[in-house]
Protein backbone atom coordinates (compact mmCIF):
# COMPACT_ATOMS: atom_id res chain seq x y z
CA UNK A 1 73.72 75.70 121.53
CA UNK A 2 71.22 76.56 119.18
CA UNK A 3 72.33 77.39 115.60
CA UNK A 4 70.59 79.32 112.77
CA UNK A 5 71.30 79.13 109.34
CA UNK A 6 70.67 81.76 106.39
CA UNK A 7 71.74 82.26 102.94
CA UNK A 8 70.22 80.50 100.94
CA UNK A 9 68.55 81.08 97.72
CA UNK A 10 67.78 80.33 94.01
CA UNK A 11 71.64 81.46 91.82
CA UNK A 12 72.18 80.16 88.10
CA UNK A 13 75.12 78.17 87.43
CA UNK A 14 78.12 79.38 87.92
CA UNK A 15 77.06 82.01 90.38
CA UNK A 16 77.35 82.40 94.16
CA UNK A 17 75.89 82.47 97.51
CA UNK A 18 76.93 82.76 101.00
CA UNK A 19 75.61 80.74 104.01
CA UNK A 20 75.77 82.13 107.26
CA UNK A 21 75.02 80.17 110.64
CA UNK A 22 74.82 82.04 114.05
CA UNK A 23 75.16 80.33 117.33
CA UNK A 24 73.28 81.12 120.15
CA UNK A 25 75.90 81.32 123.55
CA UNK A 26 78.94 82.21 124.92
CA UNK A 27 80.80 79.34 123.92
CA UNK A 28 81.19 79.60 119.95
CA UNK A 29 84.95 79.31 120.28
CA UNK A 30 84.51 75.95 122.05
CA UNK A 31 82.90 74.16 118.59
CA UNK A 32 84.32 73.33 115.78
CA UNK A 33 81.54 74.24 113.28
CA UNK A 34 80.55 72.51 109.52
CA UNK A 35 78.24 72.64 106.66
CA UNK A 36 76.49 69.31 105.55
CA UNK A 37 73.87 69.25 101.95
CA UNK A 38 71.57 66.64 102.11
CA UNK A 39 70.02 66.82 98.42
CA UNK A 40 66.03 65.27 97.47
CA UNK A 41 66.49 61.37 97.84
CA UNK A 42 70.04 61.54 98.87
CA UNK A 43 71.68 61.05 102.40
CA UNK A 44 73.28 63.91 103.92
CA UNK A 45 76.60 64.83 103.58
CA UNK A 46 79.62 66.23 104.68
CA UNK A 47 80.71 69.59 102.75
CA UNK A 48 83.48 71.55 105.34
CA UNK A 49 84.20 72.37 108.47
CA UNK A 50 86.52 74.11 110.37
CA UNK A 51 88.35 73.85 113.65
CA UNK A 52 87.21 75.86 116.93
CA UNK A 53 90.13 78.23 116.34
CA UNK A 54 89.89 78.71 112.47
CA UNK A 55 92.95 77.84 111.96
CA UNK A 56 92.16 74.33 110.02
CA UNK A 57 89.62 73.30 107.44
CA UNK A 58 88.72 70.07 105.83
CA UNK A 59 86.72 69.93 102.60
CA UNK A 60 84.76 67.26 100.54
CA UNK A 61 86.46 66.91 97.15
CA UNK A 62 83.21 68.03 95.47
CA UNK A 63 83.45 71.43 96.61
CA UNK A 64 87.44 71.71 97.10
CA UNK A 65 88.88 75.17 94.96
CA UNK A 66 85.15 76.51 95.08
CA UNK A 67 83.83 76.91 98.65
CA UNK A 68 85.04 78.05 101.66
CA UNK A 69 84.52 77.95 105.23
CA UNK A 70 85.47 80.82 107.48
CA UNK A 71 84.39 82.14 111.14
CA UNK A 72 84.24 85.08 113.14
CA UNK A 73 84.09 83.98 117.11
CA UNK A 74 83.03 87.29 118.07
CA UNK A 75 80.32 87.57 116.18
CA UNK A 76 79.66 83.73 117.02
CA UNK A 77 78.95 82.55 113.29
CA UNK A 78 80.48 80.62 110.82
CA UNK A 79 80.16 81.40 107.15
CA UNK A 80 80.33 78.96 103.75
CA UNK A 81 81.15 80.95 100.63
CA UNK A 82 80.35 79.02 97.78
CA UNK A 83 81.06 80.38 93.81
CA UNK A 84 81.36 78.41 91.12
CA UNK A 85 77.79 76.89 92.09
CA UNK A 86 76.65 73.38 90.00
CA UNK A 87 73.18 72.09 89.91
CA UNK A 88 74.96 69.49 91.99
CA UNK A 89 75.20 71.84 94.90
CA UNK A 90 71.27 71.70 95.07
CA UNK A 91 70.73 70.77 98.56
CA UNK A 92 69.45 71.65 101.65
CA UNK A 93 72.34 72.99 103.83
CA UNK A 94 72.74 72.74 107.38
CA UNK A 95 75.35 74.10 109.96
CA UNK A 96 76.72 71.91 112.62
CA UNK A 97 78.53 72.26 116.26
CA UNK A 98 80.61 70.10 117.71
CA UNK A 99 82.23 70.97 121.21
CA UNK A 100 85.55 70.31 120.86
CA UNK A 101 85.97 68.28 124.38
CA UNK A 102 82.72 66.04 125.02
CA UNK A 103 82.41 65.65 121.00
CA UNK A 104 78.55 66.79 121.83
CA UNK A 105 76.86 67.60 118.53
CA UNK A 106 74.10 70.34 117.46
CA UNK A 107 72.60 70.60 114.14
CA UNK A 108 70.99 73.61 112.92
CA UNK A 109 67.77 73.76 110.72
CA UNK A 110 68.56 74.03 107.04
CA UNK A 111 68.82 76.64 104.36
CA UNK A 112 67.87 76.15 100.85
CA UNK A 113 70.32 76.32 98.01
CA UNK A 114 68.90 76.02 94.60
CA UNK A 115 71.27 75.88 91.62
CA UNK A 116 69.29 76.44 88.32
CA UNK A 117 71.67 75.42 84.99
């Protein structure tokens, strides 16, 4: 599976963006897909996901009530709509894929958000 992520940009505070990641396949529906940040000098981490069905999502509590994660299987991408944007949400962002029966994991290359207060 290969993954590529858009979206990014440069938004003031309190704006919004949306992230879009397309897989590469015929087995989207097979993944459960998420969005990690990893920030300048910070480890990455986790921001949502959401099941291979879209019917579930999980979401850190830093970006709970402002983001959300969302997927369209036949058009094999998964999207993170984020308002309400912080400073704090500067990060690199990067989509993830992981099949939901041999736990096999694919990262995408990252898209640059850039929060400016």
């Amino acid at each position: 599976v290969q993954l590529q992520a858009s979206g990014g940009g440069l938004v003031q505070a309190g704006g919004f963006l949306r992230l879009s990641c397309t897989a590469s396949g015929r087995t989207f529906s097979s993944y459960a897909m998420g969005w990690f940040r990893q920030a300048a000098e910070k480890e990455r981490e986790f921001v949502a996901a959401v099941s291979w069905s879209g019917g579930s999502s999980i979401y850190a509590d830093s970006v709970k009530g402002r983001f959300t994660i969302s997927r369209d299987n036949a058009k094999n991408t998964v999207y993170l709509q984020m308002n309400s944007l912080k400073p704090e949400d500067t990060a690199v962002y990067y989509c993830n894929a992981r099949h939901r029966w041999t736990g096999q994991i694919y990262w995408g290359q990252g898209t640059a958000v850039t929060v400016s207060s």
